[in-house]
N, C-alpha and C. Protein backbone atom coordinates (compact mmCIF):
# COMPACT_ATOMS: atom_id res chain seq x y z
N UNK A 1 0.85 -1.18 0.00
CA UNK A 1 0.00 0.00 0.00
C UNK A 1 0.89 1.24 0.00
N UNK A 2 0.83 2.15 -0.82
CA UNK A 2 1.71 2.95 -1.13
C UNK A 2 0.51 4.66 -0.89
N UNK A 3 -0.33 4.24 0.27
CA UNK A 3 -0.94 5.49 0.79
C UNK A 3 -0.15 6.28 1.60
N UNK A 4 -0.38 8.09 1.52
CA UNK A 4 0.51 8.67 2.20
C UNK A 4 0.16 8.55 3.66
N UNK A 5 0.60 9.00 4.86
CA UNK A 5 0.16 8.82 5.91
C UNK A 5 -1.40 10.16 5.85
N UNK A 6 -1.10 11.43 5.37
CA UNK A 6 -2.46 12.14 5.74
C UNK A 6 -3.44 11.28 4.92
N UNK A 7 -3.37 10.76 4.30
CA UNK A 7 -4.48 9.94 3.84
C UNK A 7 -5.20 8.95 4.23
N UNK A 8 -4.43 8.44 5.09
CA UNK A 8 -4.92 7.25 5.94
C UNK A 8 -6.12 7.53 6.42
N UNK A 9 -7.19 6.72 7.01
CA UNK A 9 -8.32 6.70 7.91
C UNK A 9 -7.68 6.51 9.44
N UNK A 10 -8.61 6.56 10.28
CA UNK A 10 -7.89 6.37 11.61
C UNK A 10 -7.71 5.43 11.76
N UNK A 11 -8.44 4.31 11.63
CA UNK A 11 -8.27 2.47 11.57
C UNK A 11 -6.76 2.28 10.77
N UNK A 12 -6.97 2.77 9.72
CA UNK A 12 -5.12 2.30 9.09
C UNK A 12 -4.10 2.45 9.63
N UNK A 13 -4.41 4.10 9.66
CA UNK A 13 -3.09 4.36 10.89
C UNK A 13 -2.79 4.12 12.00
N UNK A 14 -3.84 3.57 13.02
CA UNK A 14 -3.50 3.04 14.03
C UNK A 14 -3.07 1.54 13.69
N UNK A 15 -3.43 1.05 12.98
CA UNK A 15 -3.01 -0.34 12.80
C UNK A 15 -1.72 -0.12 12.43
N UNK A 16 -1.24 0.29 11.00
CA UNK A 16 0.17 0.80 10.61
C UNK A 16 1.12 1.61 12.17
N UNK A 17 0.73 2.05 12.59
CA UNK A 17 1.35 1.91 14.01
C UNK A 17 1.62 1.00 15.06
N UNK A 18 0.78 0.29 15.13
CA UNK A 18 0.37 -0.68 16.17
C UNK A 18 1.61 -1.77 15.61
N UNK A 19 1.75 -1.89 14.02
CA UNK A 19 2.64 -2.92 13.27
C UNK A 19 4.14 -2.06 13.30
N UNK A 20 4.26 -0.95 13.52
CA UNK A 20 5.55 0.30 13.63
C UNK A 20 6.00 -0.45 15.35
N UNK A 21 5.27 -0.40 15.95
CA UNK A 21 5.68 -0.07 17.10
C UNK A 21 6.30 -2.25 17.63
N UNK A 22 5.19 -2.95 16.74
CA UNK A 22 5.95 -4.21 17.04
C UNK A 22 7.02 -4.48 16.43
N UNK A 23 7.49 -4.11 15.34
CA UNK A 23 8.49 -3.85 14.57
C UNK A 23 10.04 -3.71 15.65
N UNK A 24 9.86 -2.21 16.26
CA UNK A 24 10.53 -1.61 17.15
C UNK A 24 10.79 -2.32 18.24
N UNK A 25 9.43 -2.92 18.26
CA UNK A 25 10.05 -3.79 19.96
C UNK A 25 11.17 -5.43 19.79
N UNK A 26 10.82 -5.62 18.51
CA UNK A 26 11.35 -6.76 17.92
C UNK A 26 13.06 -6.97 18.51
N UNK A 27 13.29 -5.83 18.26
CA UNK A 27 14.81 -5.60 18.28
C UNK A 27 15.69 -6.38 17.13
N UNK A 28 15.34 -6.33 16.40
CA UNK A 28 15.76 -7.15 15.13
C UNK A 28 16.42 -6.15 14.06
N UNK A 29 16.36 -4.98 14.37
CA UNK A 29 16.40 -3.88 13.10
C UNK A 29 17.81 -2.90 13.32
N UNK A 30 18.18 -2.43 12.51
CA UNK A 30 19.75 -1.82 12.80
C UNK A 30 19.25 -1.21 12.91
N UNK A 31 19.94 0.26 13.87
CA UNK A 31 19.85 1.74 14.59
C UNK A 31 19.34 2.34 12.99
N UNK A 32 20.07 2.45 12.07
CA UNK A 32 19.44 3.58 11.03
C UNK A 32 17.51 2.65 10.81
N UNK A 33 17.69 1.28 10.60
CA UNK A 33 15.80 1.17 10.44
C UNK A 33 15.23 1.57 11.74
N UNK A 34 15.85 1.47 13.27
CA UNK A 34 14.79 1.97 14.25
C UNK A 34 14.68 3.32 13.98
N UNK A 35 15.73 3.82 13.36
CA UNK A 35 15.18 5.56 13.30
C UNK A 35 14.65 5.83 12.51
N UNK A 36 14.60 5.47 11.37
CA UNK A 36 13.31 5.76 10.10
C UNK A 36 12.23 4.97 10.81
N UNK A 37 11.68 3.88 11.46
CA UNK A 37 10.59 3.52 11.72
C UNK A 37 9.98 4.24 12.82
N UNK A 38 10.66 4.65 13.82
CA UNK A 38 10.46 5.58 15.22
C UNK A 38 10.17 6.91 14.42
N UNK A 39 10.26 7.85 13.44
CA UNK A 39 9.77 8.62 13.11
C UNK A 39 8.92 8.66 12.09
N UNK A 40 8.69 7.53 11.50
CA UNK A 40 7.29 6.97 10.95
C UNK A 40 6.57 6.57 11.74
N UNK A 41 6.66 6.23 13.28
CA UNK A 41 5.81 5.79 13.91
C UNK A 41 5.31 7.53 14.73
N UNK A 42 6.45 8.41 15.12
CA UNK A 42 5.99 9.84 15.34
C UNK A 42 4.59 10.70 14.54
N UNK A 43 4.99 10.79 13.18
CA UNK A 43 3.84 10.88 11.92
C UNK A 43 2.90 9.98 11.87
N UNK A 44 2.94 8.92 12.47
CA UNK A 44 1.30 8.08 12.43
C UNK A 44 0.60 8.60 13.83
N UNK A 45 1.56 8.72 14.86
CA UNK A 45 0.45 8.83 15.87
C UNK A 45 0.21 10.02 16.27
N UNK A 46 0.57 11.25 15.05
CA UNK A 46 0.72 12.87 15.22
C UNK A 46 -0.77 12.62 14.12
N UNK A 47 -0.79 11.89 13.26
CA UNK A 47 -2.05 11.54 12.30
C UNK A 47 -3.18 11.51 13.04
N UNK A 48 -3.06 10.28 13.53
CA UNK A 48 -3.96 9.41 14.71
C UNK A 48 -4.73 10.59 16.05
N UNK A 49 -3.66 11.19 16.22
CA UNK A 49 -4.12 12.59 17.31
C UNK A 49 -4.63 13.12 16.36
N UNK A 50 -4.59 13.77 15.35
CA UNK A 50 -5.17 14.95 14.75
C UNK A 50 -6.58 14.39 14.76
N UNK A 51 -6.83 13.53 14.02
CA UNK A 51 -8.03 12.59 13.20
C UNK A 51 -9.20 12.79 14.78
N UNK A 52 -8.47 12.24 15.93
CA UNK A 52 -9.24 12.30 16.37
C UNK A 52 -9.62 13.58 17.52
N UNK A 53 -8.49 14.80 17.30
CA UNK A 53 -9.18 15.86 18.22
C UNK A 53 -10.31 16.50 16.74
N UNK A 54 -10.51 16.36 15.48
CA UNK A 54 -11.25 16.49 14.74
C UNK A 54 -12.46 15.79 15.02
N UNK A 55 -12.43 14.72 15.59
CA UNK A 55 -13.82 13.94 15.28
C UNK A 55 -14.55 14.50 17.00
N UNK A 56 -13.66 15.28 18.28
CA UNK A 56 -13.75 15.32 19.37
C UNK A 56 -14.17 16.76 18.81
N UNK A 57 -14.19 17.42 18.34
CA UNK A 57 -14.79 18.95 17.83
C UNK A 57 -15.85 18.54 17.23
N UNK A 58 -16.46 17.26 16.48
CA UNK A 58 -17.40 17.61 15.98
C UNK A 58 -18.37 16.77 16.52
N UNK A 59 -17.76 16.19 17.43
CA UNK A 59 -18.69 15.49 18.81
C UNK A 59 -19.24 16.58 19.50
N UNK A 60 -18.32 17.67 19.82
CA UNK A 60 -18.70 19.00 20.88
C UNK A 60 -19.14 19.99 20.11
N UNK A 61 -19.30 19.63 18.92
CA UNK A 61 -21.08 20.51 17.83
C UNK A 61 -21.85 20.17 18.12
N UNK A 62 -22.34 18.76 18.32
CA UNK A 62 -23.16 17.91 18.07
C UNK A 62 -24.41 18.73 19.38
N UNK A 63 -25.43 19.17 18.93
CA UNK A 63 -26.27 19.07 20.17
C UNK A 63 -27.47 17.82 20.56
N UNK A 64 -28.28 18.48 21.66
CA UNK A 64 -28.86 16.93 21.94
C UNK A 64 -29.86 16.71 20.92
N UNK A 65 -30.43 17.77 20.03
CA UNK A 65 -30.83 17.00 19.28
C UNK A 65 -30.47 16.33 18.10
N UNK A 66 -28.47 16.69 18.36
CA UNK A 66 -28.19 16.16 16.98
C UNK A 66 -27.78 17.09 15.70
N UNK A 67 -28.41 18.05 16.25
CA UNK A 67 -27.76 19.29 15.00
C UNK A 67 -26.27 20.09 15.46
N UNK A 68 -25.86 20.51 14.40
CA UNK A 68 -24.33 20.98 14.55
C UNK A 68 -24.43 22.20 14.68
N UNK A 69 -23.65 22.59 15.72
CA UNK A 69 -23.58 24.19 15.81
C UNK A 69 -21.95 24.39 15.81
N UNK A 70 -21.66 25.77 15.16
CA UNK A 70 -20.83 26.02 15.11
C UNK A 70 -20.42 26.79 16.46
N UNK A 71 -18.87 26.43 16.91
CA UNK A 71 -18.37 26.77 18.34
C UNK A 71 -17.62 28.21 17.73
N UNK A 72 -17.41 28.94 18.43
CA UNK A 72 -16.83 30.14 18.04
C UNK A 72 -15.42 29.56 18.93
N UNK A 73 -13.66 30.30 18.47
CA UNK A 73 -13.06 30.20 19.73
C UNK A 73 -12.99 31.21 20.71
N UNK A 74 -12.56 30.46 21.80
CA UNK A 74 -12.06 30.85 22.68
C UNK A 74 -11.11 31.61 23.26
């Protein structure tokens, strides 16, 4: 799969992490692959946060009956 990481869904990228991070624990990998994978694993779970303080903003639109209001900031 040759998707970029902003493209991912949140399910991919946490999985593609979840497989980053067993990778890492393996200890199988020379210092230059733990450091390209440790900062591919930085960019998935900087993804993974974004995705979901987005979906946590549009949870805190949401009113009770369900309609979206826009939040002004703070």
């Amino acid at each position: 799969m040759n998707e970029t990481i902003d493209d991912m869904s949140f399910e991919t990228a946490l999985l593609a992490l979840e497989e980053t991070v067993a990778q890492l624990e393996s200890g199988n990998l020379t210092l230059e692959a733990s450091l390209s994978l440790f900062e591919r694993g930085q960019q998935l779970a900087a993804h993974c946060n974004k995705l979901l303080d987005q979906a946590q903003l549009r949870v805190d639109q949401l009113t009770e009956d369900g309609e979206i209001i826009t939040l002004s900031p703070t």
